[in-house]
Protein backbone atom coordinates (compact mmCIF):
# COMPACT_ATOMS: atom_id res chain seq x y z
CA UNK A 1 125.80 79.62 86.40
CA UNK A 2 123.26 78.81 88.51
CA UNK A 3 120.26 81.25 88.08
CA UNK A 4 118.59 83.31 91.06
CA UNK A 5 114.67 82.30 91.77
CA UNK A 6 112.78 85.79 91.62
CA UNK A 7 109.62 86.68 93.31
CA UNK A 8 107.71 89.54 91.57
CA UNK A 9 105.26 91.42 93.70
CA UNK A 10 102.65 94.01 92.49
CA UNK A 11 102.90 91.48 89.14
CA UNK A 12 99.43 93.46 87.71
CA UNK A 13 100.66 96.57 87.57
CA UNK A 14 102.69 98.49 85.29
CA UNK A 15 106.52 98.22 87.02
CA UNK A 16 105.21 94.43 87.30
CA UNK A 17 104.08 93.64 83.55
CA UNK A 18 107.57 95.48 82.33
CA UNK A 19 109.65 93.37 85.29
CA UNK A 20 107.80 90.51 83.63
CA UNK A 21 108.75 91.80 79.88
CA UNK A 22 112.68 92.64 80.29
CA UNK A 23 113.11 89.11 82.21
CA UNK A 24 112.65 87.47 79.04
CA UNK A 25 115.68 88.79 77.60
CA UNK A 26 117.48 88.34 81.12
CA UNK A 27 119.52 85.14 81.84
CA UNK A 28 120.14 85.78 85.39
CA UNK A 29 116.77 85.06 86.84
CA UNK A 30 114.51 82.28 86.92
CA UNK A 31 111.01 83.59 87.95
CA UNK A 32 109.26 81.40 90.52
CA UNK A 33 106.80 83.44 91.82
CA UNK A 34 104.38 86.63 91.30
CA UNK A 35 101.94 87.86 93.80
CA UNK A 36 99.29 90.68 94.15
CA UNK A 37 97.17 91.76 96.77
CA UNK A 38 94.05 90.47 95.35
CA UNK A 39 93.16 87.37 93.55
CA UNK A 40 94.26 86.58 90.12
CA UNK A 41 92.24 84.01 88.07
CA UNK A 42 94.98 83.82 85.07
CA UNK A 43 98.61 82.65 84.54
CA UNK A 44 100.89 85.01 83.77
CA UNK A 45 104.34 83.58 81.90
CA UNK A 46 103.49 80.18 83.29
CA UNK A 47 102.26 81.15 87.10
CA UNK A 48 99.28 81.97 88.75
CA UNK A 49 99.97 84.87 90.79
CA UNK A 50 99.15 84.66 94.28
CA UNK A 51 97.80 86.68 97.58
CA UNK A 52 101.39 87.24 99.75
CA UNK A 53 101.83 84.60 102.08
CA UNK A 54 105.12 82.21 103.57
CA UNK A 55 104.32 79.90 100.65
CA UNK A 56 104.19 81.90 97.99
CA UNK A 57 107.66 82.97 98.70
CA UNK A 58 109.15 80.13 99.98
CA UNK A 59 110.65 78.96 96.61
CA UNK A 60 112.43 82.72 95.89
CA UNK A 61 116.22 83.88 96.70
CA UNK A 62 114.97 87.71 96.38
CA UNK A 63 111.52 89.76 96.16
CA UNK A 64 111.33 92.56 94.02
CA UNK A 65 108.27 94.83 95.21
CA UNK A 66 106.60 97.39 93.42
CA UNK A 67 103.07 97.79 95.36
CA UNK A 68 102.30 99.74 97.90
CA UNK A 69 103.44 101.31 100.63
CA UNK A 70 101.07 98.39 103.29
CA UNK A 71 101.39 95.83 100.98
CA UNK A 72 105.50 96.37 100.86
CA UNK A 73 105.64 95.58 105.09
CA UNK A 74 103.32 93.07 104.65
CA UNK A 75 105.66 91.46 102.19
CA UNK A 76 109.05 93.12 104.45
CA UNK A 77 107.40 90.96 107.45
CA UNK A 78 107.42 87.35 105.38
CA UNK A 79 110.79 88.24 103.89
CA UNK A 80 112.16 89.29 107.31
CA UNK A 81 110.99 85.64 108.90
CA UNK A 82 111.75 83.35 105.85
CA UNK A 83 115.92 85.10 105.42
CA UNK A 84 114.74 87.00 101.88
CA UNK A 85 116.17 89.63 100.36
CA UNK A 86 113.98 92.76 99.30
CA UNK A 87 114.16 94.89 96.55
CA UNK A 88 112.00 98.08 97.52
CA UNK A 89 110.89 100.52 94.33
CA UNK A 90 107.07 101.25 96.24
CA UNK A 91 107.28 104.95 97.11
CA UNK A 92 105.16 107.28 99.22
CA UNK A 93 106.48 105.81 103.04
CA UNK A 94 105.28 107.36 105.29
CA UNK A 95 108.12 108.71 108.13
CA UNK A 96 107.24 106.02 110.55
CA UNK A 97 106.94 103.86 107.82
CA UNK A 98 110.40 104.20 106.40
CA UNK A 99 111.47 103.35 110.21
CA UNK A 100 109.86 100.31 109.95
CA UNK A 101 111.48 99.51 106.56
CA UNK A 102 114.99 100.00 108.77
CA UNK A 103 114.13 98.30 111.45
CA UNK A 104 112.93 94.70 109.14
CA UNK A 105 117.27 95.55 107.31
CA UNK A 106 118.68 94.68 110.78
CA UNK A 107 117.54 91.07 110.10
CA UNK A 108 117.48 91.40 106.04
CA UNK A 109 119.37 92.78 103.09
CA UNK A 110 116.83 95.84 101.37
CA UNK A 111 117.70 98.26 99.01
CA UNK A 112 114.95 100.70 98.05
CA UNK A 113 114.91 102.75 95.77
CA UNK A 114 112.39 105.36 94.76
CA UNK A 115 113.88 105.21 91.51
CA UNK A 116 116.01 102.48 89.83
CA UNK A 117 117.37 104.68 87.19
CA UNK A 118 121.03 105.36 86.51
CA UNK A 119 120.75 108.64 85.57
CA UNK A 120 118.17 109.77 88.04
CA UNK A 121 120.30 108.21 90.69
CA UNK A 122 123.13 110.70 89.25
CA UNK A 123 120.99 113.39 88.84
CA UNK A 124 120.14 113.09 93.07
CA UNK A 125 123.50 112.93 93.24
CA UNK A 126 124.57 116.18 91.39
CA UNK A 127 121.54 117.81 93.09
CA UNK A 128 123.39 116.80 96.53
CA UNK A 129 126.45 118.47 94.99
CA UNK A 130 124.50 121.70 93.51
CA UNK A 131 122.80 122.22 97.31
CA UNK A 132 126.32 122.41 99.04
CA UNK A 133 128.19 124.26 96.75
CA UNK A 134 125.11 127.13 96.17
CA UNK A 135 124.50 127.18 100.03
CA UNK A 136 121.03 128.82 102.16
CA UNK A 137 120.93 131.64 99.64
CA UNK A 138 119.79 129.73 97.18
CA UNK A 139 115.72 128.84 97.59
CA UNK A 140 114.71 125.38 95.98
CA UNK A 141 111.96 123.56 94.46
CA UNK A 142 111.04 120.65 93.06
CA UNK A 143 109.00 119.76 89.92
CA UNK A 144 107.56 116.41 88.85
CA UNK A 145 105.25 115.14 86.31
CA UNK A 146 103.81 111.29 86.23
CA UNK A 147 100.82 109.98 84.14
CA UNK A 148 97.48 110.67 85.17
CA UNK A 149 97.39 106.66 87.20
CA UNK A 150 99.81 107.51 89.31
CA UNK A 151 98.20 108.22 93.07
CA UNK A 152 100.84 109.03 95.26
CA UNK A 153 102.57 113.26 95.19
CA UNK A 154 105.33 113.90 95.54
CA UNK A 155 107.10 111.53 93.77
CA UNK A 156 109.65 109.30 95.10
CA UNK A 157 111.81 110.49 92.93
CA UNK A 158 110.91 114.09 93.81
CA UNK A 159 111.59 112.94 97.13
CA UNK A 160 114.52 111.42 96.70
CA UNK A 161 115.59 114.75 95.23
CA UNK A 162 114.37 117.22 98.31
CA UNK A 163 116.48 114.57 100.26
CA UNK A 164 119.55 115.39 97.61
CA UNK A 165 119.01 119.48 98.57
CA UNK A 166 118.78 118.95 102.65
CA UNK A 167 121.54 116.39 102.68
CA UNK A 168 123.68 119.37 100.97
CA UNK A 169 122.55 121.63 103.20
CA UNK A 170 123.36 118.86 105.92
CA UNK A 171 119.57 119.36 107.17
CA UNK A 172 117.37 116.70 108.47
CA UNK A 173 115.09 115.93 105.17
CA UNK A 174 111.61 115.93 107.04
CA UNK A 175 112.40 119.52 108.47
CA UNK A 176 113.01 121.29 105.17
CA UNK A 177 109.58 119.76 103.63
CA UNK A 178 107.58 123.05 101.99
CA UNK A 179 104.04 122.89 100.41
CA UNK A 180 103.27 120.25 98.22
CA UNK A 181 101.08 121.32 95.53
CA UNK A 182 99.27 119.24 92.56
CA UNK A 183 98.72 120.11 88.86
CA UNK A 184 99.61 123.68 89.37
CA UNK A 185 101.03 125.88 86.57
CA UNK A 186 103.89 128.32 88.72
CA UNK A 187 104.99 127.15 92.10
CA UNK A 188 107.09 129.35 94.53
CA UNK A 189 110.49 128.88 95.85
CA UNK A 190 111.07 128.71 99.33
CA UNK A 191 113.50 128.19 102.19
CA UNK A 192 111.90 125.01 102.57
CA UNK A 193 111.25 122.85 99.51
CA UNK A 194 108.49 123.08 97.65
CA UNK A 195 106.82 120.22 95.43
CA UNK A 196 104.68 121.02 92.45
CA UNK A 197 103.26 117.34 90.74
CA UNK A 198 101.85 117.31 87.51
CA UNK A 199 99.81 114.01 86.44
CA UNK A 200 98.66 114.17 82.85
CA UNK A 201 98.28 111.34 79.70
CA UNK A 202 100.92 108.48 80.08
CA UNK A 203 104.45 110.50 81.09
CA UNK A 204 106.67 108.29 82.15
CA UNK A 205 108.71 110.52 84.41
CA UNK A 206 110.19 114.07 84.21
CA UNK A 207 111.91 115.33 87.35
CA UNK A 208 113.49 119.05 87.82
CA UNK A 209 115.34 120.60 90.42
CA UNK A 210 115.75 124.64 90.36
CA UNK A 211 117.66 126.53 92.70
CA UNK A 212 117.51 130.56 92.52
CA UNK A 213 119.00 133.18 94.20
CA UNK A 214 116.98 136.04 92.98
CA UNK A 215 119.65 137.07 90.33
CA UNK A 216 120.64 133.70 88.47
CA UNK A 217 119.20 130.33 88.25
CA UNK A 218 120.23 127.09 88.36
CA UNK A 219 118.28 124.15 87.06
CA UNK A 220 119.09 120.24 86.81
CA UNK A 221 116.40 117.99 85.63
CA UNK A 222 116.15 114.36 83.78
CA UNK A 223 113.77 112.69 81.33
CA UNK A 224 112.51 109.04 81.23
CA UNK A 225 111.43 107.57 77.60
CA UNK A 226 110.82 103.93 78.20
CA UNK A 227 110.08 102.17 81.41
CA UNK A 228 112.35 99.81 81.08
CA UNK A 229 114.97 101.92 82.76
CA UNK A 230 113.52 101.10 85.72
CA UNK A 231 113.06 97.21 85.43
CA UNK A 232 116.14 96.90 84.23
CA UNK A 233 117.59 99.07 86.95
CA UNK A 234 115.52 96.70 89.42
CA UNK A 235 117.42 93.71 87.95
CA UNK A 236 120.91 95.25 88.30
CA UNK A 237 120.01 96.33 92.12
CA UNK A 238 118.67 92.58 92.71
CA UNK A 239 121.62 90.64 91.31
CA UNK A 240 123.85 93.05 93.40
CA UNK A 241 122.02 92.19 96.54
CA UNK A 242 121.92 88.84 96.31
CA UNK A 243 125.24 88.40 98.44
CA UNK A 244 124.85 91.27 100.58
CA UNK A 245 124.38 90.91 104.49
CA UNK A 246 122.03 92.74 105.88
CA UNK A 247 121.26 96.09 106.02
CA UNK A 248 119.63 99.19 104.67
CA UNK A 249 120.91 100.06 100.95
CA UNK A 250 119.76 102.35 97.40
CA UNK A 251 121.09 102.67 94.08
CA UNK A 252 123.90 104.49 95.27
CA UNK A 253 125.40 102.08 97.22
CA UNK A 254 125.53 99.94 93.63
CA UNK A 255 126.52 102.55 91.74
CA UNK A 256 129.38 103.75 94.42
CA UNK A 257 128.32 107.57 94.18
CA UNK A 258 130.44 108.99 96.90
C-alpha cells in the first residue's frame, strides 16, 4: 500500500513533537514535510522544518495543523490553491474566523477538530444528548483545566462542549456564550454558559460539563493521561480524509455519532 506524504505544521510545539513521536510506530504515513512559523536551524527526523510557503507543501497529500489560529489560514490559503487536504486541531477561532475556515472547505476537504479524542468526541456527544433531554431548566457550565503553556481560554474542547449544550437546546452557539472566567475556584451557573479555565503544572486535559436545576445535579466530564490520544486521533481523522471531497467535517463525522 502506497503510503500518504504528511505535512506537519506547528512541528516545535508539543501536538507537533508527539505527531512526530506516534508516526514512528505508524505505517500509513510517510512524512515529507514540517513547518513552523519561524525559522528552524535543526533537522528534525530527517527534515529541516520550514517557514509555510507553496513549496514547502508541494510534496504533501494532507496537512495536519496544530498552530495557531493566523498561522492555520495562512496555511488554509496554500492548501486551498495547491488541492490539499487540512487537518485542523488549532483552537481559539475567532467567529469570523471559523467563517473563513468554511468558506477555504468549499474548494478543500477540512476537518477540525478542537479535540481529536474518541472519548471527548463522545463525551460532546452525550453532553448534546444531556442538554435536550434536561431542557431550559437546567443552568450549565463548563469547567476546563490545561497546563500552565497553554494561552488560549476557553478551551476548544470547552468549546466544543458549550456548542454540545446550545445544539441541545437547538440555540445558536455564539448567543448562549456566558462569562468566561480564568483560574477561579467556584464559578456560577447561568442561563447562558459559563466557562471557568484552570491552567496549572503540565495537565494534559480535564473537561466537565454540569447541569443543575437547583434540586439535583448532573455532571459529565472526561480525563486525558497521555497526549497521544490526540496524535493518534489526528492520524485516524487524516487517513479518513484523504478520499473525501470537499467540505467542512470533525471527529464526528469519522466516528458516525448521529
Amino acid at each position: 500500500m502506497k503510503k500518504i506524504n504528511l505535512a506537519i505544521s506547528g512541528c516545535m510545539g508539543r501536538m507537533g513533537h508527539q505527531l512526530i513521536k506516534s508516526l514512528k510506530k505508524n505505517k500509513t504515513f510517510k512524512l515529507v514535510s514540517l513547518t513552523e512559523n519561524r525559522k528552524i536551524n535543526k533537522k528534525i527526523s530527517g527534515i529541516k522544518p520550514e517557514l509555510n510557503s507553496i513549496n514547502s507543501f508541494r510534496k504533501a497529500n494532507i496537512i495536519i495543523d496544530f498552530t495557531v489560529p493566523k498561522c492555520t489560514l495562512e496555511i488554509l490559503k496554500i492548501a486551498s490553491k495547491q488541492r490539499k487536504k487540512v487537518v485542523i486541531g488549532t483552537t481559539g477561532f475567532t467567529k469570523k474566523e471559523e467563517n473563513l475556515i468554511k468558506k477555504y472547505s468549499k474548494k478543500i476537504p477540512i476537518l477540525k477538530a478542537g479535540n481529536m479524542s474518541l472519548g471527548v468526541n463522545l463525551l460532546m456527544f452525550l453532553t448534546e444528548v444531556a442538554s435536550k433531554s434536561l431542557g431550559v431548566k437546567f443552568l450549565s457550565k463548563v469547567y476546563e483545566v490545561h497546563h500552565k503553556h497553554k494561552k488560549d481560554y476557553p478551551s476548544g474542547t470547552a468549546l466544543m462542549l458549550g456548542k454540545g449544550i446550545a445544539t441541545g437546546r437547538n440555540r445558536e452557539f455564539y448567543s448562549l456564550i456566558g462569562k468566561k472566567y480564568l483560574n477561579k475556584k467556584s464559578f456560577p451557573y447561568g442561563r447562558k454558559i459559563n466557562f471557568n479555565s484552570i491552567r496549572k503544572g503540565e495537565v494534559i486535559g480535564e473537561h466537565e460539563v454540569k447541569f443543575s436545576s437547583g434540586k439535583e445535579i448532573i455532571t459529565l466530564n472526561h480525563e486525558s493521561f497521555d497526549r497521544a490520544l490526540y496524535s493518534e486521533g489526528a492520524l485516524v481523522a487524516a487517513k479518513w480524509l484523504i478520499n473525501k471531497k470537499p467540505g467542512l467535517y470533525s471527529m464526528r463525522d469519522l466516528l458516525k455519532f448521529k
